[in-house]
C-alpha atoms as a PDB file:
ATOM      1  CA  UNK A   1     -44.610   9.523  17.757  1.00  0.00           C
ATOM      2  CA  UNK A   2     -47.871   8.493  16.437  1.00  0.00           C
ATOM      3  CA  UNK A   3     -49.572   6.172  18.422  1.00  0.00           C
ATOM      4  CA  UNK A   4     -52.098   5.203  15.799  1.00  0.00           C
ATOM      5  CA  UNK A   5     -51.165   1.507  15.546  1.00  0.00           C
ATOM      6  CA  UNK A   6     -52.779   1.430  19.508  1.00  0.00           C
ATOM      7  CA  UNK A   7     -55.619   2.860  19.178  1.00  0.00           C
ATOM      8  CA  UNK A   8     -55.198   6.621  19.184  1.00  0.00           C
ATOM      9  CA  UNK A   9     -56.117   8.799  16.810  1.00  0.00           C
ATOM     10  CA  UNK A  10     -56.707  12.243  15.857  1.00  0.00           C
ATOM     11  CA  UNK A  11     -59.497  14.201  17.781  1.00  0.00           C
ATOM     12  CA  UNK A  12     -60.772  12.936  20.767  1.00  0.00           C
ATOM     13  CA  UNK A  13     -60.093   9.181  22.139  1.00  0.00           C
ATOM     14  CA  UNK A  14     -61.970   7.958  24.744  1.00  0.00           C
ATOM     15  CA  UNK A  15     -60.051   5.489  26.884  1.00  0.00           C
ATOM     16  CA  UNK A  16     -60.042   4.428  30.106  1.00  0.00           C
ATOM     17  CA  UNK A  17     -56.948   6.101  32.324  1.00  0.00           C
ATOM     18  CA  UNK A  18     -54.711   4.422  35.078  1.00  0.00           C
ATOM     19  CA  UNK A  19     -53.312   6.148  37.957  1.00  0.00           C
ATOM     20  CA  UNK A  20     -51.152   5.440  40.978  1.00  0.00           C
ATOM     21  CA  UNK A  21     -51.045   7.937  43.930  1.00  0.00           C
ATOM     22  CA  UNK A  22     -47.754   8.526  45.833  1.00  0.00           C
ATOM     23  CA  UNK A  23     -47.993   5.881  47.907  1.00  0.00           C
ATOM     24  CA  UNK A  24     -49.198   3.499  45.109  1.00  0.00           C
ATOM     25  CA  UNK A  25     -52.596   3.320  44.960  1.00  0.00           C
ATOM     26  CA  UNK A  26     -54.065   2.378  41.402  1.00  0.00           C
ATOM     27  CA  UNK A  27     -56.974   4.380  40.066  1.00  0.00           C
ATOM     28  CA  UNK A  28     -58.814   3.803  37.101  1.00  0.00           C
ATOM     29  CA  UNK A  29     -61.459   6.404  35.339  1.00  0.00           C
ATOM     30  CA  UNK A  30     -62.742   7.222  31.628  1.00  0.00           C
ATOM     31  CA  UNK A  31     -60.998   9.990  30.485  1.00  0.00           C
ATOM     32  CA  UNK A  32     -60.422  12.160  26.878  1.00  0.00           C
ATOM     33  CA  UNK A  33     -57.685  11.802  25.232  1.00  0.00           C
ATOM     34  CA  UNK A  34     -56.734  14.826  23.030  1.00  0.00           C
ATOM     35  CA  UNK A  35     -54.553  14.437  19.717  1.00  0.00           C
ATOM     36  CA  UNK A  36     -53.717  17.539  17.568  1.00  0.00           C
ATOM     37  CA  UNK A  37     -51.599  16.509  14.886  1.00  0.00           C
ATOM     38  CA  UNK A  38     -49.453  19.512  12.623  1.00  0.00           C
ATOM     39  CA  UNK A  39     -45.884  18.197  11.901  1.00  0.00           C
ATOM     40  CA  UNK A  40     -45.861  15.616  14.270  1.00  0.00           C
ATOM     41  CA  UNK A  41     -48.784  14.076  16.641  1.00  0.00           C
ATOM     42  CA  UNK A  42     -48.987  15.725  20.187  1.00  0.00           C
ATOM     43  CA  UNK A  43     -51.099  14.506  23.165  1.00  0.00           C
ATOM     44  CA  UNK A  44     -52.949  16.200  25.795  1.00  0.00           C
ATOM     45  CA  UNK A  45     -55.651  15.299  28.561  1.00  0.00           C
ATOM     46  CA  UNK A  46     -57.426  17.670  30.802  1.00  0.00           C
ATOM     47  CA  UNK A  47     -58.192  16.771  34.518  1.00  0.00           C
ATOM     48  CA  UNK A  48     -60.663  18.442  36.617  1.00  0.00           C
ATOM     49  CA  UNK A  49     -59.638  19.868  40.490  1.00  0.00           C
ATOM     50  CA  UNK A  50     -60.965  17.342  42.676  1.00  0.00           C
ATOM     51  CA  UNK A  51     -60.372  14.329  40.661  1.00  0.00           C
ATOM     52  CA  UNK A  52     -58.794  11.182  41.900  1.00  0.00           C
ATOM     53  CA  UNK A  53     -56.643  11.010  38.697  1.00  0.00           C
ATOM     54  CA  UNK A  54     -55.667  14.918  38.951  1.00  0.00           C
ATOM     55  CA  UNK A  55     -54.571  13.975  42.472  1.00  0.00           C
ATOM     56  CA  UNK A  56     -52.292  11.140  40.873  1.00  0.00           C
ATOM     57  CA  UNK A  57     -50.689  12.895  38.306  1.00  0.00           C
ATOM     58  CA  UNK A  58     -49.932  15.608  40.162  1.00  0.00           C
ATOM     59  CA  UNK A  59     -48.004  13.448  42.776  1.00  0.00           C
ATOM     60  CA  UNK A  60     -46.356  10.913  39.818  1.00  0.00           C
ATOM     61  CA  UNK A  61     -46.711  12.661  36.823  1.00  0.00           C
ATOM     62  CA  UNK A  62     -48.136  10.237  34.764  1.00  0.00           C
ATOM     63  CA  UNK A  63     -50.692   8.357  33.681  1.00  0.00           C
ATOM     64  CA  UNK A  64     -51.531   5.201  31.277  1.00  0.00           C
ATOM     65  CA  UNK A  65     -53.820   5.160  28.383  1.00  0.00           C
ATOM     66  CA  UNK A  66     -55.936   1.863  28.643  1.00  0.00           C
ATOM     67  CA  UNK A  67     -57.543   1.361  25.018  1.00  0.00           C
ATOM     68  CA  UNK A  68     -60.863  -0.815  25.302  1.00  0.00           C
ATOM     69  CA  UNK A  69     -64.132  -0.953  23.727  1.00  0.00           C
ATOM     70  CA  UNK A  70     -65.872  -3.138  26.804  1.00  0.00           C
ATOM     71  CA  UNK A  71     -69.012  -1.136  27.615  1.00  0.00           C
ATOM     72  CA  UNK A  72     -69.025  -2.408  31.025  1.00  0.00           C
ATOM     73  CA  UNK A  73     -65.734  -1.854  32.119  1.00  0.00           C
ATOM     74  CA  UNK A  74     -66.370   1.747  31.208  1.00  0.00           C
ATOM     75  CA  UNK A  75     -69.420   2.435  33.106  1.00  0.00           C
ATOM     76  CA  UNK A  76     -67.558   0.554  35.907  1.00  0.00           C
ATOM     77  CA  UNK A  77     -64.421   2.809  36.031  1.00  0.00           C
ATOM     78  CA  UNK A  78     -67.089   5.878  35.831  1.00  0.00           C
ATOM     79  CA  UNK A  79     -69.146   4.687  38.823  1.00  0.00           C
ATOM     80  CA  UNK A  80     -67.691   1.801  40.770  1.00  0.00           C
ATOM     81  CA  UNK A  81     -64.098   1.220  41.892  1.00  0.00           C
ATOM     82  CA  UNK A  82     -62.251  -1.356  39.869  1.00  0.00           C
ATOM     83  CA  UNK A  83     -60.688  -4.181  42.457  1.00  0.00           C
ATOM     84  CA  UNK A  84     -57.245  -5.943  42.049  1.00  0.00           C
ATOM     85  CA  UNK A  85     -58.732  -8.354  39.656  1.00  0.00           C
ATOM     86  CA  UNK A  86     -58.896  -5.876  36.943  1.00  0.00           C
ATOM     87  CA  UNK A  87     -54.582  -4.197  36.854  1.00  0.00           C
ATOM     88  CA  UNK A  88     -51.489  -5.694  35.878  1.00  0.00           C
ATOM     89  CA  UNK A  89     -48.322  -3.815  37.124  1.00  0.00           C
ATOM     90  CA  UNK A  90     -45.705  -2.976  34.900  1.00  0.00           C
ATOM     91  CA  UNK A  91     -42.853  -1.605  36.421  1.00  0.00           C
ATOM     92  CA  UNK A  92     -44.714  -0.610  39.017  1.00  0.00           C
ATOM     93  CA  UNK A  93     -47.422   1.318  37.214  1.00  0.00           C
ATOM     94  CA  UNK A  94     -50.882   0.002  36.982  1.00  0.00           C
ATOM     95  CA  UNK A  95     -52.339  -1.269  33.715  1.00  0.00           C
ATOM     96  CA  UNK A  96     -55.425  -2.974  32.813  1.00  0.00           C
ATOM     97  CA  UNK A  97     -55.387  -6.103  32.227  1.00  0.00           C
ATOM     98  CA  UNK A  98     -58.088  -6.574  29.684  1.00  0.00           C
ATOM     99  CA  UNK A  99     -57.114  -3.387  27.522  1.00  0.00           C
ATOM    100  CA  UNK A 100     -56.462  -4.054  23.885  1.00  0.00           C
ATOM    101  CA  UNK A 101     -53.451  -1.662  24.170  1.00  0.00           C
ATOM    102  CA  UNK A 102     -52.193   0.876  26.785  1.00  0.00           C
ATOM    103  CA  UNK A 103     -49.720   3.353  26.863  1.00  0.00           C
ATOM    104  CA  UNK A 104     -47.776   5.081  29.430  1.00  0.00           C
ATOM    105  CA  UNK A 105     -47.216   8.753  29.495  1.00  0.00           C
ATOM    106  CA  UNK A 106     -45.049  11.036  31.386  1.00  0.00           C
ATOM    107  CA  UNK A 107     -47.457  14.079  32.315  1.00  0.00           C
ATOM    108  CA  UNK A 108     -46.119  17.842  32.223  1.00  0.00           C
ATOM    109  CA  UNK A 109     -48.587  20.666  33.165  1.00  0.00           C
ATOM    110  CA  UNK A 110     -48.790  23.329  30.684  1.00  0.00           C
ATOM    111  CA  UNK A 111     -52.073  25.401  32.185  1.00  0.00           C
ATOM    112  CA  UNK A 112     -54.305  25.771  34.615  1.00  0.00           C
ATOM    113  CA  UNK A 113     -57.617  27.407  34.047  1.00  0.00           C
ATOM    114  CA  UNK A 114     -60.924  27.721  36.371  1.00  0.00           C
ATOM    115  CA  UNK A 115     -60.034  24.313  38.107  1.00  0.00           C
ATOM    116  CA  UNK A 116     -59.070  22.722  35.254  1.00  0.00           C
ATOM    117  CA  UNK A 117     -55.759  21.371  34.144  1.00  0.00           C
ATOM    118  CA  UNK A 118     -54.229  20.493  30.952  1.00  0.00           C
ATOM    119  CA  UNK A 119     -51.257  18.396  30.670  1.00  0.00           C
ATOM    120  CA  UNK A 120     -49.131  17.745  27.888  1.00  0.00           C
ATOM    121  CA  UNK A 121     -48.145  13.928  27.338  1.00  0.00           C
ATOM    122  CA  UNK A 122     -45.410  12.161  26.233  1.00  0.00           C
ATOM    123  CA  UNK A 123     -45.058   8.267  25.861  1.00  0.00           C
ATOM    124  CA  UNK A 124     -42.826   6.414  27.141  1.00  0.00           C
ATOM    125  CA  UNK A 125     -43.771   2.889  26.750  1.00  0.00           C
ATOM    126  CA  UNK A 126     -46.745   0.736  24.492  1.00  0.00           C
ATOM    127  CA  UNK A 127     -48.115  -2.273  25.038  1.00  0.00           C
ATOM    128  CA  UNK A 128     -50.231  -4.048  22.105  1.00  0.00           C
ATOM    129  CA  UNK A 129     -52.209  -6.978  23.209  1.00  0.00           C
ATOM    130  CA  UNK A 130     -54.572  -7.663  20.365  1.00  0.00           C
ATOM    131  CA  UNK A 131     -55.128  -6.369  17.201  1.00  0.00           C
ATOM    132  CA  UNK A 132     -58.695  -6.588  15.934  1.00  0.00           C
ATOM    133  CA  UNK A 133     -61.243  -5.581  13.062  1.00  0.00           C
ATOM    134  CA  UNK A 134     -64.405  -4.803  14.200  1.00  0.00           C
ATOM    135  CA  UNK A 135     -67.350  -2.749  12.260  1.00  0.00           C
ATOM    136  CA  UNK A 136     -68.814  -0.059  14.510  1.00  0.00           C
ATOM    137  CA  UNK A 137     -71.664  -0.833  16.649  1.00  0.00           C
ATOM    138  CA  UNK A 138     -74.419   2.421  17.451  1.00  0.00           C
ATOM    139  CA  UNK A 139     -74.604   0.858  21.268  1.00  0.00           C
ATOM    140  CA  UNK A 140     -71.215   0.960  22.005  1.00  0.00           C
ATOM    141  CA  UNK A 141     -71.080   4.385  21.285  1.00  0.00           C
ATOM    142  CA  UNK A 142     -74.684   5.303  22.915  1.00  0.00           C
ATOM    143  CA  UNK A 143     -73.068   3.454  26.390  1.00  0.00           C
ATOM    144  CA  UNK A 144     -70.110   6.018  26.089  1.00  0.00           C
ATOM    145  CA  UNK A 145     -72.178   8.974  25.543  1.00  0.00           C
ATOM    146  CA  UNK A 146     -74.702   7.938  28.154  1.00  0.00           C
ATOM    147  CA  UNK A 147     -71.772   7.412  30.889  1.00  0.00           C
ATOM    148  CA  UNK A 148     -69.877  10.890  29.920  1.00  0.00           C
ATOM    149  CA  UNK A 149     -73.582  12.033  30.406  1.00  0.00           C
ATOM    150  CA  UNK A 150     -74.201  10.609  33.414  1.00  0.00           C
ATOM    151  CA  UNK A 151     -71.050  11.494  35.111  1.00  0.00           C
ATOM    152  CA  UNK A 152     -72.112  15.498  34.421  1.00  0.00           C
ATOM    153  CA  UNK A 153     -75.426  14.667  35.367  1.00  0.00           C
ATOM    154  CA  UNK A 154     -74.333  14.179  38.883  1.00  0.00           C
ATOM    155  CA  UNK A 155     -72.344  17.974  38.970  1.00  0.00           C
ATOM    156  CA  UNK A 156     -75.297  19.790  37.073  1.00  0.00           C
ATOM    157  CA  UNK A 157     -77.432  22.353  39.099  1.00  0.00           C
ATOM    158  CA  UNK A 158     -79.792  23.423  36.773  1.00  0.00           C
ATOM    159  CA  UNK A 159     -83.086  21.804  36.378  1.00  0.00           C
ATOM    160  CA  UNK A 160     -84.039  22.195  33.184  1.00  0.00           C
ATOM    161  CA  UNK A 161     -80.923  20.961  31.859  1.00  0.00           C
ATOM    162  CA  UNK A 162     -80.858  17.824  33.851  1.00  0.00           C
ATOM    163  CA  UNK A 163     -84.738  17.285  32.253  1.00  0.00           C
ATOM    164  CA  UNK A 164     -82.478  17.948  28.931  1.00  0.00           C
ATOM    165  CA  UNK A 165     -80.226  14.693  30.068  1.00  0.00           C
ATOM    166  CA  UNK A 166     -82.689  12.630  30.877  1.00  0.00           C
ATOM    167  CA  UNK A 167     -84.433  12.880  27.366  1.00  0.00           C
ATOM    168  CA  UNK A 168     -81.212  12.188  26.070  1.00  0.00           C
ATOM    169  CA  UNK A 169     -80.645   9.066  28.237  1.00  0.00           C
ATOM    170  CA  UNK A 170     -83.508   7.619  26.827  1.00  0.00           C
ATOM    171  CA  UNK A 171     -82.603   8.327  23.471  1.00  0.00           C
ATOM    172  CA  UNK A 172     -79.218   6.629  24.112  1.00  0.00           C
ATOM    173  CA  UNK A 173     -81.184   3.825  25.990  1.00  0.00           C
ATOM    174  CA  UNK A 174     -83.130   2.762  22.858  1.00  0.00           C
ATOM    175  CA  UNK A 175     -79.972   2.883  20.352  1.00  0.00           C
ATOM    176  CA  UNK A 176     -78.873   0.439  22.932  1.00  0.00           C
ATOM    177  CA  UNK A 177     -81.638  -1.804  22.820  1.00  0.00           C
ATOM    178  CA  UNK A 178     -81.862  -1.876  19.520  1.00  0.00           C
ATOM    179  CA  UNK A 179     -78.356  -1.835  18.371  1.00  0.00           C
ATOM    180  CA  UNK A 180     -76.190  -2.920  21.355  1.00  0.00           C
ATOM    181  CA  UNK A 181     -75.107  -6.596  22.182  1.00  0.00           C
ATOM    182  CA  UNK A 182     -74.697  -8.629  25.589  1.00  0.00           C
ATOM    183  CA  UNK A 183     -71.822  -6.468  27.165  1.00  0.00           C
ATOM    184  CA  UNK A 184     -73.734  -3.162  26.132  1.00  0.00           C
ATOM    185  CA  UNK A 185     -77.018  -4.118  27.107  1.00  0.00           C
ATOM    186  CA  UNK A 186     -75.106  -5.339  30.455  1.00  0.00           C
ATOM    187  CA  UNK A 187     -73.338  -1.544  30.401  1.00  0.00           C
ATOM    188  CA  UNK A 188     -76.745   0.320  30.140  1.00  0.00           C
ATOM    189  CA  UNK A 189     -78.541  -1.694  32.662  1.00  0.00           C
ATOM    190  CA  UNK A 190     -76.014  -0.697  35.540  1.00  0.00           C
ATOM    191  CA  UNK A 191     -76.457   2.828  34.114  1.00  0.00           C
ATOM    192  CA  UNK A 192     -80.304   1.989  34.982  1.00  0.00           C
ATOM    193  CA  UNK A 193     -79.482   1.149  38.117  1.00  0.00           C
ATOM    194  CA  UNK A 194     -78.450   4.214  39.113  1.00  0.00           C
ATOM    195  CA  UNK A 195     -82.003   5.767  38.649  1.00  0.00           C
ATOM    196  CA  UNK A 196     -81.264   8.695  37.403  1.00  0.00           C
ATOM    197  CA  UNK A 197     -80.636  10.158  41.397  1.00  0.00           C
ATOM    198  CA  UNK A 198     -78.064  12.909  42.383  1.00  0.00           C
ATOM    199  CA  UNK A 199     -77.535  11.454  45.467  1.00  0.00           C
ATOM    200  CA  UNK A 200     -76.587   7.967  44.205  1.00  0.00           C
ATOM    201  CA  UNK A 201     -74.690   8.783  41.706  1.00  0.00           C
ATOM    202  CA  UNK A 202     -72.985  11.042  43.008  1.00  0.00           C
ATOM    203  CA  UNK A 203     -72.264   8.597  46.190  1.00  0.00           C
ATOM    204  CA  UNK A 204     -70.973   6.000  43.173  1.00  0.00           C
ATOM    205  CA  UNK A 205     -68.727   8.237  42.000  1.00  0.00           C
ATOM    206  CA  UNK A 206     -66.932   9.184  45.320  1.00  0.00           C
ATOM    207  CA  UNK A 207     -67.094   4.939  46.037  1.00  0.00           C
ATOM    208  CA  UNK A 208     -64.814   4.486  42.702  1.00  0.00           C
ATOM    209  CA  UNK A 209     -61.932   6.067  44.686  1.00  0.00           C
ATOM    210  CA  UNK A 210     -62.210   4.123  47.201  1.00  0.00           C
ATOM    211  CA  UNK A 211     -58.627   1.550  47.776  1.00  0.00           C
ATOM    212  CA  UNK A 212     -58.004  -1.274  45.224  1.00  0.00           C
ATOM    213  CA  UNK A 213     -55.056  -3.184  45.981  1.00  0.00           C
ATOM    214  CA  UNK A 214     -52.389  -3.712  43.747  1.00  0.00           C
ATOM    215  CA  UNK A 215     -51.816  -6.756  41.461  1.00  0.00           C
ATOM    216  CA  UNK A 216     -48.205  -8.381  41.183  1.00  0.00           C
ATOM    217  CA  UNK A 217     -48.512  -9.143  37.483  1.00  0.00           C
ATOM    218  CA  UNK A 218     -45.806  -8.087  35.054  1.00  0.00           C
ATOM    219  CA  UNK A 219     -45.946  -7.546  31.176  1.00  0.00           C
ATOM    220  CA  UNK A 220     -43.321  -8.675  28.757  1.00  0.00           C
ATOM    221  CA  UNK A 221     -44.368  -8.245  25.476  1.00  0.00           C
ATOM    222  CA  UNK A 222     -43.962  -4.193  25.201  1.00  0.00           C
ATOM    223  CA  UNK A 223     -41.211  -1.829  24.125  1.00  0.00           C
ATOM    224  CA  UNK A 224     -40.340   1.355  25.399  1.00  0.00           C
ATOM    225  CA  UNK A 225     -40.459   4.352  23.267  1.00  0.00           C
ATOM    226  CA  UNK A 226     -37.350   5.842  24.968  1.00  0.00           C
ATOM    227  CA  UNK A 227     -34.431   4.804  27.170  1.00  0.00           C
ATOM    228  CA  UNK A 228     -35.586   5.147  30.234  1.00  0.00           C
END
């Protein structure tokens, strides 16, 4: 099925992915989405060993898509744990609340290489909350590439290519300045926060996994892709 209409198309989306463990505890954390499209679209996603959301899948076998261009709530779900405030439930799966669309896939493993997994996905349910035309904006896409930058930042070793990552955070920090609005100046200035320092980032990263309780609310206006 091609899930253009929500927000995913060919290449590489990135979105921000839902999780629940076993014993239902959501999980939120910006993710690639991978679609290769021959005859018909196929998805994938690859999840690292050690992962909160590998840990998920593994135990439930699926996931949910969250499509969303809020800076902040990216750099948020990269570094901070999202609270209650922030999910809806649909049948019994979290969601965010605020995402312009999300999708729910069932997960199947298909290989495992040097700690790193790659699962196949298949949908089984959309949601559509708003559709919306909006031109693209150079900060929005600076805040993403600074967080996915930041998030290897905290895993890197070498020292000369963390001095490479810092020249390109500034880089990233000016397109911001210059081309960003409130919610991605807001975005970049938590990223500031963090200093730039192993330690603390790499603390923030390990406090997003921390518990978030579950919210009751339900969704009505989806459709599932397939009898379920």
């Amino acid at each position: 099925m091609n899930l253009k209409e929500a927000g995913i198309d060919e290449g590489i989306s990135e979105v921000i992915v839902t999780t629940k463990s076993g014993a239902g505890e959501p999980d939120a954390a910006p993710i690639g989405v991978i679609t290769v499209t021959n005859d018909e679209n196929k998805y994938f996603v690859k999840l690292y060993e050690g992962s909160r959301t590998l840990s998920n899948v593994l135990e439930t076998n699926k996931l949910a898509v969250n499509v969303t261009d809020d800076a902040v709530l990216f750099v948020k779900a990269a570094f901070e744990r999202l609270n209650e405030v922030h999910f809806s439930i649909f049948h019994g799966f979290p969601v965010l609340k605020e995402a312009k669309s999300w999708i729910i896939f069932d997960c199947a493993l298909i290989e495992k290489r040097s700690g790193n997994f790659l699962f196949q996905l298949t949908p089984i349910a959309v949601k559509i909350n708003r559709k919306e035309v909006k031109a693209i904006n150079r900060g929005l896409n600076a805040v993403i590439e600074a967080a996915i930058l930041a998030t290897r930042y905290a895993i890197t070793e070498d020292k000369r290519e963390k001095e490479e990552m810092r020249k390109k955070m500034k880089l990233y920090d000016a397109i911001v300045e210059k081309c960003g609005g409130r919610r991605e100046k807001e975005a970049f200035g938590i990223l500031r926060e963090k200093n730039w320092n192993l330690s603390r980032i790499s603390a923030s990263l390990s406090q997003r996994h921390a518990n978030v309780q579950e919210s009751t609310n339900q969704n009505s206006n989806y459709y599932w892709i397939e009898d379920r």
